[in-house]
Protein backbone atom coordinates (compact mmCIF):
# COMPACT_ATOMS: atom_id res chain seq x y z
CA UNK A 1 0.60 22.74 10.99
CA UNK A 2 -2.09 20.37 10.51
CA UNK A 3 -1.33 16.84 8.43
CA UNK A 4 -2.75 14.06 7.08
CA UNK A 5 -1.15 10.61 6.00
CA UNK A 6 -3.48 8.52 3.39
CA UNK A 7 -2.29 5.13 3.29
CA UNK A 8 -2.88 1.79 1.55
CA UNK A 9 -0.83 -1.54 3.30
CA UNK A 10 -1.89 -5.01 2.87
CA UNK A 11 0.46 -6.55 5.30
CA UNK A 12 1.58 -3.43 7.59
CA UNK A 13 4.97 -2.15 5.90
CA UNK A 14 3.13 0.75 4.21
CA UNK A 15 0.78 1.68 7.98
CA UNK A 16 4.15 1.45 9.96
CA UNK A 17 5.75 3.86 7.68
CA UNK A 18 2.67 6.37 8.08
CA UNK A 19 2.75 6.17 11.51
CA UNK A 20 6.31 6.88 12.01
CA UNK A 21 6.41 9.55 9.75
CA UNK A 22 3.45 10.91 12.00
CA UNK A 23 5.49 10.98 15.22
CA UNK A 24 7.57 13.45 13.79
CA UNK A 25 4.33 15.35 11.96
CA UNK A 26 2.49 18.07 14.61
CA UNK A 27 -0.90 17.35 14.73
CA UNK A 28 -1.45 14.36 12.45
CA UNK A 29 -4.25 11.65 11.50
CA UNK A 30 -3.19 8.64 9.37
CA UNK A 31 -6.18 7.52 7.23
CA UNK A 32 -6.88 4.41 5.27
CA UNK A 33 -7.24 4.73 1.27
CA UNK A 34 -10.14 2.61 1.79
CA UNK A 35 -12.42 4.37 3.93
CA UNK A 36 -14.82 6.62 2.44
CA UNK A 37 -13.22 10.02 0.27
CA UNK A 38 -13.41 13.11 1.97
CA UNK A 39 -16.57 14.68 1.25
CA UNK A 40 -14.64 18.50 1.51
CA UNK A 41 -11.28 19.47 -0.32
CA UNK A 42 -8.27 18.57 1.79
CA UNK A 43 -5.13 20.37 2.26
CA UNK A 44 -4.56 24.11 1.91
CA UNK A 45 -1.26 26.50 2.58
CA UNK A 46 -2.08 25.46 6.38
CA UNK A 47 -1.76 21.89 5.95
CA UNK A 48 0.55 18.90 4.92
CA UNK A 49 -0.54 16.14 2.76
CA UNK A 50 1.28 12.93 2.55
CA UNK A 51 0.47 9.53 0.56
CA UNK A 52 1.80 5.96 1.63
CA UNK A 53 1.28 3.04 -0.05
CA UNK A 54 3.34 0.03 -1.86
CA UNK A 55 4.53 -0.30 -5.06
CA UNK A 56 2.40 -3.26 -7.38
CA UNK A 57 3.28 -4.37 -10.65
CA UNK A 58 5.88 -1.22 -11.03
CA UNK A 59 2.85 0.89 -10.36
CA UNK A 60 0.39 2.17 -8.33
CA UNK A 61 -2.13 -0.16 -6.60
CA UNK A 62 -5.45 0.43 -8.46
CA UNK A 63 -6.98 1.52 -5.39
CA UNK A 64 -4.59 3.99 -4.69
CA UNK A 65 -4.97 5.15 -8.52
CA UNK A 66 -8.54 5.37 -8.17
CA UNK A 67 -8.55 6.95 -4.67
CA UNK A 68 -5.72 9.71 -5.46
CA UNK A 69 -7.47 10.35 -8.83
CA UNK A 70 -11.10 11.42 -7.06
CA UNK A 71 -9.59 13.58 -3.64
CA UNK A 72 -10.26 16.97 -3.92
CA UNK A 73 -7.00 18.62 -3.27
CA UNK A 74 -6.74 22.59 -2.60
CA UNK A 75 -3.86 24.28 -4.30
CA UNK A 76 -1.10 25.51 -2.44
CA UNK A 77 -0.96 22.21 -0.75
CA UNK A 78 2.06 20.80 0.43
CA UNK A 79 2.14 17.52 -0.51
CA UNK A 80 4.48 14.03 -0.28
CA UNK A 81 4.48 10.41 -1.04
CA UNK A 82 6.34 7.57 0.00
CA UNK A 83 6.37 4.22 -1.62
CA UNK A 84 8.02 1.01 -0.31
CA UNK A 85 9.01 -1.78 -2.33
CA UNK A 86 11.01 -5.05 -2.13
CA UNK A 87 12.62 -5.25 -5.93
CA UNK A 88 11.92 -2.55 -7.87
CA UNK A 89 10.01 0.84 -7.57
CA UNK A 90 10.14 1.73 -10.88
CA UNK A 91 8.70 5.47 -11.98
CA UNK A 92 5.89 4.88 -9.32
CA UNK A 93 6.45 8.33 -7.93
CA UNK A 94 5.98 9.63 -11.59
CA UNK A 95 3.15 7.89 -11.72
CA UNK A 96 1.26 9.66 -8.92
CA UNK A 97 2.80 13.18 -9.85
CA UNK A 98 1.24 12.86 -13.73
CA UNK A 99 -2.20 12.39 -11.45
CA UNK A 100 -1.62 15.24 -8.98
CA UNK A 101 -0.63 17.61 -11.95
CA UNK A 102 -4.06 17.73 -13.51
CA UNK A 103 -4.88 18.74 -10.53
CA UNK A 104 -2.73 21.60 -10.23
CA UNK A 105 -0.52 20.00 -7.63
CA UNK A 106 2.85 18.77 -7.32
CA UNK A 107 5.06 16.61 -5.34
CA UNK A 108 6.81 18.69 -3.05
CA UNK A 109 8.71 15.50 -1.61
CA UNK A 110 8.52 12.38 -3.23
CA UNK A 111 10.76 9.65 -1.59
CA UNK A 112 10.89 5.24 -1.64
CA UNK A 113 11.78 2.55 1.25
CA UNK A 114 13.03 -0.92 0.50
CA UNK A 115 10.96 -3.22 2.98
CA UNK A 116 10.30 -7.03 3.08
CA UNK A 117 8.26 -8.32 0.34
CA UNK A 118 5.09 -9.83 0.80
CA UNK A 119 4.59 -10.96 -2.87
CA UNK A 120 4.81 -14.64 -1.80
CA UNK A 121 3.47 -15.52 -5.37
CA UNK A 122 6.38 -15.30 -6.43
CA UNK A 123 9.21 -14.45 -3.69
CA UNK A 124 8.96 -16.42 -0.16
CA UNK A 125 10.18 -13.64 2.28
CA UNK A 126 13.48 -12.70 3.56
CA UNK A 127 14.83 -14.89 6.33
CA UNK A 128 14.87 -13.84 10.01
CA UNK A 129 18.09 -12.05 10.58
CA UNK A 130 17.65 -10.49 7.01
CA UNK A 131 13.84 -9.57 7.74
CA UNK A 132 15.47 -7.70 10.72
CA UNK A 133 17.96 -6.19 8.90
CA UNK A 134 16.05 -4.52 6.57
CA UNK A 135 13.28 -3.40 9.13
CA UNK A 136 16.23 -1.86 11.06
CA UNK A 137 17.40 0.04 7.82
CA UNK A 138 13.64 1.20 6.96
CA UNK A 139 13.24 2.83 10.29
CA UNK A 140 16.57 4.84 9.82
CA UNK A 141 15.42 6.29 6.46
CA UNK A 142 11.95 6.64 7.57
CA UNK A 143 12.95 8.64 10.52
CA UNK A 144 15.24 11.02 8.14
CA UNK A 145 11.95 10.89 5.43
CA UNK A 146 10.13 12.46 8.70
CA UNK A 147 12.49 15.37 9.66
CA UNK A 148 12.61 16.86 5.97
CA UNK A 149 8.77 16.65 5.48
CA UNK A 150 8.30 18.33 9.36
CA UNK A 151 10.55 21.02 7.62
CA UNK A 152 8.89 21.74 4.56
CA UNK A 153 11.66 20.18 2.54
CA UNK A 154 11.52 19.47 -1.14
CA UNK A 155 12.15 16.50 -2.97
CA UNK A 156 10.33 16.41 -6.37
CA UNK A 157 10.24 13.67 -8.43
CA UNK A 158 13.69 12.97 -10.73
CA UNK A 159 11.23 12.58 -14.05
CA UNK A 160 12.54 10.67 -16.96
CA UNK A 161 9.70 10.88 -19.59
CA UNK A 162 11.05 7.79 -21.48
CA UNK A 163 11.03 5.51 -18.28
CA UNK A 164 7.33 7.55 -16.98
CA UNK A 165 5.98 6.19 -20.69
CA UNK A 166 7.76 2.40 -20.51
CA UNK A 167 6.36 2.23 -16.79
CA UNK A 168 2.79 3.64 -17.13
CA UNK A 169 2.23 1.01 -20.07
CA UNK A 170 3.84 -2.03 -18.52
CA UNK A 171 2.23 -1.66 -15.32
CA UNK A 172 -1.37 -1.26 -17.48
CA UNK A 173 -0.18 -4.78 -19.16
CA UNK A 174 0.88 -6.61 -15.84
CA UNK A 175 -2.71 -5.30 -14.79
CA UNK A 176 -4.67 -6.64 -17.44
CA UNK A 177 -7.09 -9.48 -17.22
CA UNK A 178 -6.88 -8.45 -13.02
CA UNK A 179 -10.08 -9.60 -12.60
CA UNK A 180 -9.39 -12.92 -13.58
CA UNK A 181 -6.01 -13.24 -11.19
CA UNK A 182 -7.80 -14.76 -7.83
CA UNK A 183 -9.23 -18.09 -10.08
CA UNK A 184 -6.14 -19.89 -8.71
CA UNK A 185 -7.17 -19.21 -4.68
CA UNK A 186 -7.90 -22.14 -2.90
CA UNK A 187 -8.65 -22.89 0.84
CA UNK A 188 -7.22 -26.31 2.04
CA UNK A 189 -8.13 -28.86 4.70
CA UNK A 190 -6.90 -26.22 7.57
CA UNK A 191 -9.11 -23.72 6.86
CA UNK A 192 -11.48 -23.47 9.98
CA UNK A 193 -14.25 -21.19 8.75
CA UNK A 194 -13.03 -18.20 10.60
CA UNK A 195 -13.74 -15.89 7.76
CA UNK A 196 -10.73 -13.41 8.76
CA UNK A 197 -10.43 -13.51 4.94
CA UNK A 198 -12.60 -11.44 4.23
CA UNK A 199 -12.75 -9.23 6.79
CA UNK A 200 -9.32 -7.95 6.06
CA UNK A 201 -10.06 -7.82 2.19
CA UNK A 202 -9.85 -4.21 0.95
CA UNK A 203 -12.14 -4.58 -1.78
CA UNK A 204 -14.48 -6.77 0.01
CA UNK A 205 -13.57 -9.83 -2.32
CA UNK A 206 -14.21 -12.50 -0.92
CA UNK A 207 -17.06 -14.34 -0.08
CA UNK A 208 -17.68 -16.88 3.08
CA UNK A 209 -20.12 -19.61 1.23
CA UNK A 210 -20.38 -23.29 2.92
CA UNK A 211 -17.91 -22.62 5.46
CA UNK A 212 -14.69 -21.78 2.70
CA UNK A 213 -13.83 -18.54 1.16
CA UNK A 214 -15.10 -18.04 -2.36
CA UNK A 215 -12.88 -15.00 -4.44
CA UNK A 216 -15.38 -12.98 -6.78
CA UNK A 217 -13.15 -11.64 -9.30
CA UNK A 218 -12.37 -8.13 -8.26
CA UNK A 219 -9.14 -8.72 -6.67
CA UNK A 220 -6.28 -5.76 -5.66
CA UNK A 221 -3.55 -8.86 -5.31
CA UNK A 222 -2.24 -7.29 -2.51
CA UNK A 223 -2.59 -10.85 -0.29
CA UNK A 224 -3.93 -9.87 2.78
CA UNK A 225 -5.83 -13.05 2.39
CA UNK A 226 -2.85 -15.29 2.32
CA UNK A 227 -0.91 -13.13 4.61
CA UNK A 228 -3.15 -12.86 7.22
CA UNK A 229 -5.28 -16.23 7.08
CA UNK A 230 -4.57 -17.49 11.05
CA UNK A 231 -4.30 -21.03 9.92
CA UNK A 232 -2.47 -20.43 6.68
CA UNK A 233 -5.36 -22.18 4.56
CA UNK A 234 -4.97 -20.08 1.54
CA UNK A 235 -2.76 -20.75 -0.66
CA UNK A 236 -2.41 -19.29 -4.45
CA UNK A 237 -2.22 -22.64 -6.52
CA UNK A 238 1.27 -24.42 -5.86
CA UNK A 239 3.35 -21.62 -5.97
CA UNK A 240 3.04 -20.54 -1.60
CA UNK A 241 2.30 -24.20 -0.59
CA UNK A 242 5.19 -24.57 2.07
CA UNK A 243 6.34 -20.78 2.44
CA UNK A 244 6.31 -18.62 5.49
CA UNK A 245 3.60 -15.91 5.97
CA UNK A 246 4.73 -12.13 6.39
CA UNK A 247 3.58 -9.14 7.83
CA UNK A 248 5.39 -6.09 9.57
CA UNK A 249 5.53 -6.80 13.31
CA UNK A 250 4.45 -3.92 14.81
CA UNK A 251 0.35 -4.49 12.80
CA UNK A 252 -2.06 -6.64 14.09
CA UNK A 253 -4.79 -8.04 11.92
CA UNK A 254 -7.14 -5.75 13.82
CA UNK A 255 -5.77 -2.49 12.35
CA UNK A 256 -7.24 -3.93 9.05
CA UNK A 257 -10.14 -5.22 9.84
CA UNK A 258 -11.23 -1.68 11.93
CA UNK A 259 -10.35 0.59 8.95
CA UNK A 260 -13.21 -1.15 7.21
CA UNK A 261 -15.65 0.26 9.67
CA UNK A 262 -14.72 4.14 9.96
């Protein structure tokens, strides 16, 4: 059976789940959420759909919203999601099922990983032998996450309309005034002009003016700038002056930077 994984990942933990739940997926192609839409309906009774992406701000990433909201899904699909998070995932997976049901579809499998935040706003990232830790744990559940979806297993979301209402409204307050969130970027005296920045942005963001990065106000916060700046130049106001970078070993900056091409 023919399936496809559509993923968003700023720093890699969302990709390296995709691909290793494609290892254990028969003919399989992972796809970015921010590459072009499919210009035909996807899925069918022949074919396994599968989302991927972290959770922000107890939510969906906008992108992702915005993405799942305009694919053109055939019924009769089977379809899953996974959704990683550090803290707390929240009624993300409701989230995405309210979207998929006015499109006659459901969540055959809906599932979460815990994985190493990348938020370094607000958190500076687990430690080494933690960071290790919970990788190791991820790739045990992941590999279980595989083996039910290869069998058609189902998983639907647990739905509790109360915490569905509290989630969908918080997450549209934590999102409010998003355009305004990247003011407090700055490049320091290490930047070197490379303009990696905004290669890797997602939403093409960022701007290379005078030799230093200039944000214009349409920011995903998802930090790929911060996370994958070479020289660690960026830095979000005070608050990641002095803390180490993350992203999941097994991605290269390259991965990002190529998906912007296709």
């Amino acid at each position: 059976m023919k399936s496809t994984i559509y993923y968003f990942s700023a720093t890699g933990n969302s990709l390296e789940i995709a691909r290793q739940i494609s290892k254990g997926l028969d003919d399989c192609t992972i796809k970015s959420m921010t590459t072009p839409l499919p210009k035909e309906p996807v899925g069918g009774s022949n074919e396994i759909i599968g989302f991927v992406f972290p959770v922000y701000y107890i939510g969906l990433p906008i992108l992702v919203k915005k993405f799942v909201e305009k694919l053109n899904i055939l019924p009769g699909t089977y379809c899953f999601a996974v959704t990683n998070f550090a803290r707390m995932g929240s009624n993300t997976l409701g989230i995405l099922e309210k979207i998929l049901q006015k499109k006659g579809i459901k969540l055959a499998y809906a599932e979460w990983v815990k994985m190493p935040t990348n938020y370094i706003v607000n958190y500076p990232p687990p430690n080494p032998d933690k960071l290790q830790e919970m990788l190791k744990n991820s790739r045990t559940k992941v590999d279980i996450i595989a083996k039910n979806i290869s069998n058609n297993a189902q998983k639907p979301v647990s739905m509790n309309i109360l915490s569905y209402i509290l989630t969908e409204n918080l997450n549209r307050v934590l999102l409010r005034n998003i355009s305004k969130w990247d003011v407090k970027f700055v490049s320091d005296n290490k930047c070197t002009c490379c303009g990696q920045c905004a290669e890797v942005c997602p939403v093409d963001n960022i701007k290379i003016e005078k030799c230093h990065p200039i944000w214009q106000h349409h920011c995903e916060r998802c930090l790929r700038c911060i996370q994958w700046c070479p020289s660690e130049a960026i830095q979000y106001g005070k608050e990641t002056i002095g803390r180490r970078r993350y992203h999941h070993p097994n991605v290269t900056v390259e991965n990002f930077i190529e998906t912007k091409d296709l």
